[in-house]
C-alpha atoms as a PDB file:
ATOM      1  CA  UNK A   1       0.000   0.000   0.000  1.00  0.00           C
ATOM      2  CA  UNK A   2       1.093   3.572  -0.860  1.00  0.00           C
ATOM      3  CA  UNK A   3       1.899   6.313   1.498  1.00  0.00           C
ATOM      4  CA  UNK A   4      -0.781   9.257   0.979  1.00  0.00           C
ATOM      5  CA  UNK A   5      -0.165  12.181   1.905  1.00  0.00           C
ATOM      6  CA  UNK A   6      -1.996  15.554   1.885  1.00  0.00           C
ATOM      7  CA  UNK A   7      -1.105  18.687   0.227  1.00  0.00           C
ATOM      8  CA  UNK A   8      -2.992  22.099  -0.168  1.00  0.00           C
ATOM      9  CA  UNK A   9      -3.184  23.236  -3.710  1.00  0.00           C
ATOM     10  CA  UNK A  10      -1.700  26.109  -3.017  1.00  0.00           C
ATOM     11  CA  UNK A  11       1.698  24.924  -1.613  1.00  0.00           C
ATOM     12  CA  UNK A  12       4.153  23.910  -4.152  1.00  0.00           C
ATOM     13  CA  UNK A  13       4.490  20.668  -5.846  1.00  0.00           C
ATOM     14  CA  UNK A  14       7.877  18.935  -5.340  1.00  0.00           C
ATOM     15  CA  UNK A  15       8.941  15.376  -6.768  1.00  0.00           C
ATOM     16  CA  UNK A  16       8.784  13.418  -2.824  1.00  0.00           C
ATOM     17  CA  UNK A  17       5.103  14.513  -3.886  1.00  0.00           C
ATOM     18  CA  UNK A  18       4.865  11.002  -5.987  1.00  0.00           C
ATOM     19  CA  UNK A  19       1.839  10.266  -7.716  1.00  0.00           C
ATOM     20  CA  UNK A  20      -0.409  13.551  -7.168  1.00  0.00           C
ATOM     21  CA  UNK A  21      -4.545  13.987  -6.943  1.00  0.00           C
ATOM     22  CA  UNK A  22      -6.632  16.110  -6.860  1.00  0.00           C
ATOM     23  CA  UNK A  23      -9.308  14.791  -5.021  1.00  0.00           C
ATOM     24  CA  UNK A  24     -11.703  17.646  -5.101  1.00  0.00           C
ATOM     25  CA  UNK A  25     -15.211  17.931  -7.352  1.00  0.00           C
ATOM     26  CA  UNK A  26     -14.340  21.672  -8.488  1.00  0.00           C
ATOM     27  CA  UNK A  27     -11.549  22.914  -9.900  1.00  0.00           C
ATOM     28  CA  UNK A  28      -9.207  25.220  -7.758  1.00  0.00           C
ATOM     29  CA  UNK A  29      -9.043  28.683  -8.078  1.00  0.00           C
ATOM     30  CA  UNK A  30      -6.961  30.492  -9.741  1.00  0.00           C
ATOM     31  CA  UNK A  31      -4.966  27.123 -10.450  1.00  0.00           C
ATOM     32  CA  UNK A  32      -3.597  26.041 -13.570  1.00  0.00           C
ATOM     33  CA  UNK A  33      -2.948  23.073 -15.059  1.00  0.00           C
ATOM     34  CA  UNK A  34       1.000  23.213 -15.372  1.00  0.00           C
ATOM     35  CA  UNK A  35       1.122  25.206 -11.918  1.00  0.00           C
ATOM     36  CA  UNK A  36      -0.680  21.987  -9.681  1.00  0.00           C
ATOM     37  CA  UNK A  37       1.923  19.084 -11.711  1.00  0.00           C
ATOM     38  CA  UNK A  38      -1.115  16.412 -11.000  1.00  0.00           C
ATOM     39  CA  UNK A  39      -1.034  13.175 -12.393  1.00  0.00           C
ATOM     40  CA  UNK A  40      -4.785  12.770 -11.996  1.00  0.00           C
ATOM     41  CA  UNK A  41      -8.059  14.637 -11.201  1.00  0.00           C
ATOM     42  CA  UNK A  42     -10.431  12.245  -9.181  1.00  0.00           C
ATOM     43  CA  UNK A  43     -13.254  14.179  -8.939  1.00  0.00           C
ATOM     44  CA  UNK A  44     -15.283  11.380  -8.534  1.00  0.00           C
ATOM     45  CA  UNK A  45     -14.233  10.599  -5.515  1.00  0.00           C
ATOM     46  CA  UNK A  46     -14.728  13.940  -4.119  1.00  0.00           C
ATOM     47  CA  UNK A  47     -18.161  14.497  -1.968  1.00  0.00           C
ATOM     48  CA  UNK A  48     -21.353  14.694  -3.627  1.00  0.00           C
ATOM     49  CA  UNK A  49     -22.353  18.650  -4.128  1.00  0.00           C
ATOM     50  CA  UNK A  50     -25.166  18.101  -1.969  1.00  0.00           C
ATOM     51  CA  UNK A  51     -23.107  17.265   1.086  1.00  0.00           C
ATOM     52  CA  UNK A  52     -20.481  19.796  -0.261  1.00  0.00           C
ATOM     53  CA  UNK A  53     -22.945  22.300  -0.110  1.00  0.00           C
ATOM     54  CA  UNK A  54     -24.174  21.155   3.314  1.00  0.00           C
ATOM     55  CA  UNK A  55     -20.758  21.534   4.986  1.00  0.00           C
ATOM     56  CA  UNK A  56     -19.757  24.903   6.212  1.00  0.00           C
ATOM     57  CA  UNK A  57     -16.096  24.049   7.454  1.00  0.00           C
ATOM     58  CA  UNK A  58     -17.364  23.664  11.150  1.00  0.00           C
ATOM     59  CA  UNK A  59     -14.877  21.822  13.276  1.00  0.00           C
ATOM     60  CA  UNK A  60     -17.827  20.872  15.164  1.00  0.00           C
ATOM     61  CA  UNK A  61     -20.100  19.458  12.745  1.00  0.00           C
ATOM     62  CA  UNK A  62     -16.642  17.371  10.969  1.00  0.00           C
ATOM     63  CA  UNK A  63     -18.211  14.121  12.696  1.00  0.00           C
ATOM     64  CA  UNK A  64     -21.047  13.855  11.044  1.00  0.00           C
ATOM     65  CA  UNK A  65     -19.589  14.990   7.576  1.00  0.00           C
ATOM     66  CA  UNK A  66     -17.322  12.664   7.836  1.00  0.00           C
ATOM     67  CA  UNK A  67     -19.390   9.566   8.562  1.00  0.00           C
ATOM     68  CA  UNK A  68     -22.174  10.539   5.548  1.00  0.00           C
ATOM     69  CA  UNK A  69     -18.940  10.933   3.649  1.00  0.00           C
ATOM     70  CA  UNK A  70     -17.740   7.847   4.400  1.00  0.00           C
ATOM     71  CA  UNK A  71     -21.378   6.382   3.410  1.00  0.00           C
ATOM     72  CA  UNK A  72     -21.062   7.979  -0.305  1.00  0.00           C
ATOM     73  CA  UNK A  73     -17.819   5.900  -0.471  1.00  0.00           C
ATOM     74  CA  UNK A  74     -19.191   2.873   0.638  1.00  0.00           C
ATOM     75  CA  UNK A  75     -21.217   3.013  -2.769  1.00  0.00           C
ATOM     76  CA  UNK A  76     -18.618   4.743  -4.923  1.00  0.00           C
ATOM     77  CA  UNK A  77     -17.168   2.205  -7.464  1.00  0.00           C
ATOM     78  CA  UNK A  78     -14.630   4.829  -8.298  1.00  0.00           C
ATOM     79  CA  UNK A  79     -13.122   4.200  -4.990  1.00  0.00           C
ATOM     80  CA  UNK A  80     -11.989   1.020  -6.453  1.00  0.00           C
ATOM     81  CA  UNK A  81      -9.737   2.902  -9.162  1.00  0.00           C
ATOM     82  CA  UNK A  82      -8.202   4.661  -5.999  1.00  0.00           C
ATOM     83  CA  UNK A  83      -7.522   1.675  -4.618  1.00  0.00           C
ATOM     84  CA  UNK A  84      -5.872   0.520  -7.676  1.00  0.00           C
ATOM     85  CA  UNK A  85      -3.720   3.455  -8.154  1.00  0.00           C
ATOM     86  CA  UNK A  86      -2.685   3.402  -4.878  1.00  0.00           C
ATOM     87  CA  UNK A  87      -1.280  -0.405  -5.214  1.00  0.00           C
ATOM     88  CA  UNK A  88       0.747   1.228  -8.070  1.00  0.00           C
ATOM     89  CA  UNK A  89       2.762   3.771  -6.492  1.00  0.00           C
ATOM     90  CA  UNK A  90       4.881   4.185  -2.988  1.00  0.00           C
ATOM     91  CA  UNK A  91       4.198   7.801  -2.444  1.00  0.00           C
ATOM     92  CA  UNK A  92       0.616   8.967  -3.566  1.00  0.00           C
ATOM     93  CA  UNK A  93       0.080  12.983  -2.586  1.00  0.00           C
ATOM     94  CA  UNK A  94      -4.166  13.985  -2.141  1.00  0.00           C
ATOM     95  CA  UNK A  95      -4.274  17.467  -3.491  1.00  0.00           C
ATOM     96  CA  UNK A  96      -6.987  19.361  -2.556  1.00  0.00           C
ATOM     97  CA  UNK A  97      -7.948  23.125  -1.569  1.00  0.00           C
ATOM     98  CA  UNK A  98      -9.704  23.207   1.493  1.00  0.00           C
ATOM     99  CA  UNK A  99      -8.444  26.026   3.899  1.00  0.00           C
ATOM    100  CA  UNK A 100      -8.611  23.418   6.975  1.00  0.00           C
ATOM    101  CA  UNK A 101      -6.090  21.145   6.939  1.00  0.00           C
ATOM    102  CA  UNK A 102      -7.272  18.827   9.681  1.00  0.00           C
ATOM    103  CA  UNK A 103     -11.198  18.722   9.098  1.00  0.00           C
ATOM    104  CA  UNK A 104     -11.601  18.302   5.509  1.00  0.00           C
ATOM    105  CA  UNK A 105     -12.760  15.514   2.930  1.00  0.00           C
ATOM    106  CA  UNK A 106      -9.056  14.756   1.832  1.00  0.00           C
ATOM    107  CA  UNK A 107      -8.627  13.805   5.598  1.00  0.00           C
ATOM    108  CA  UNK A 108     -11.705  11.606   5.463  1.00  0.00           C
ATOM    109  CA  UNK A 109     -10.347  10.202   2.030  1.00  0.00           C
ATOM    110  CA  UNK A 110      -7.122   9.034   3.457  1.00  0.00           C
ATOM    111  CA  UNK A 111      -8.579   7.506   6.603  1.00  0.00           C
ATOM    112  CA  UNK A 112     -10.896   5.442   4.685  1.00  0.00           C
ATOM    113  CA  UNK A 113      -9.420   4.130   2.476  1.00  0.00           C
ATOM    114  CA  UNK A 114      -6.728   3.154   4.564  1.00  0.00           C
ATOM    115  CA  UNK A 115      -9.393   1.061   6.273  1.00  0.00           C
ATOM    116  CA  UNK A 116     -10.685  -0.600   3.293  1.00  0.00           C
ATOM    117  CA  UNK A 117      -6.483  -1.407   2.744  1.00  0.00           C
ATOM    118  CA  UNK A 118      -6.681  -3.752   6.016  1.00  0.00           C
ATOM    119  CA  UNK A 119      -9.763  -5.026   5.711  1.00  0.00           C
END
């Protein structure tokens, strides 16, 4: 299994990055293409714009986000492509452009599917 790591979009791409994607639905601000260096864009795996929309970046409500989150995975057959990719590569970097870097779906990403990797 890889290593994932998380990464803001707005910090700086460097090659101990590895295999980088973004994992969010829209595209980033102000980002370009050449500027992010991603290998992928997995929007699918992203939350659904309903719960998006729902989630207001509230430390206290990340609970709850996190566990309907985890629920749209559990029926998300493009979590098996992550999966996939992630068998392919040592060091696998989760881009995404949330201001929060401790409550945010990238976070919830990681931790799940590195469930579903000892399961």
């Amino acid at each position: 299994m890889s290593e994932i790591r998380l990464k803001r979009v707005y910090s700086d791409a460097i090659a101990e990055d590895g295999y980088r994607i973004l994992v969010d639905r829209l595209w980033p601000r102000g980002q370009s293409k050449e500027k992010l260096h991603l290998d992928q864009w997995a929007k699918a795996v992203a939350p659904s714009n309903e719960l998006r929309k729902v989630w207001i970046h509230d430390a206290e409500h990340f609970e709850q986000y996190a566990q309907v989150y985890k629920s749209e995975l559990d029926q998300n057959p493009a979590v098996d492509d992550l999966l996939q990719i992630l068998e392919q590569h040592p060091i696998v970097t989760f881009v995404y452009s949330s201001k929060n870097e401790q409550a945010n779906h990238a976070v919830v990403l990681r931790e799940y599917l590195l469930e579903q990797w000892t399961r």
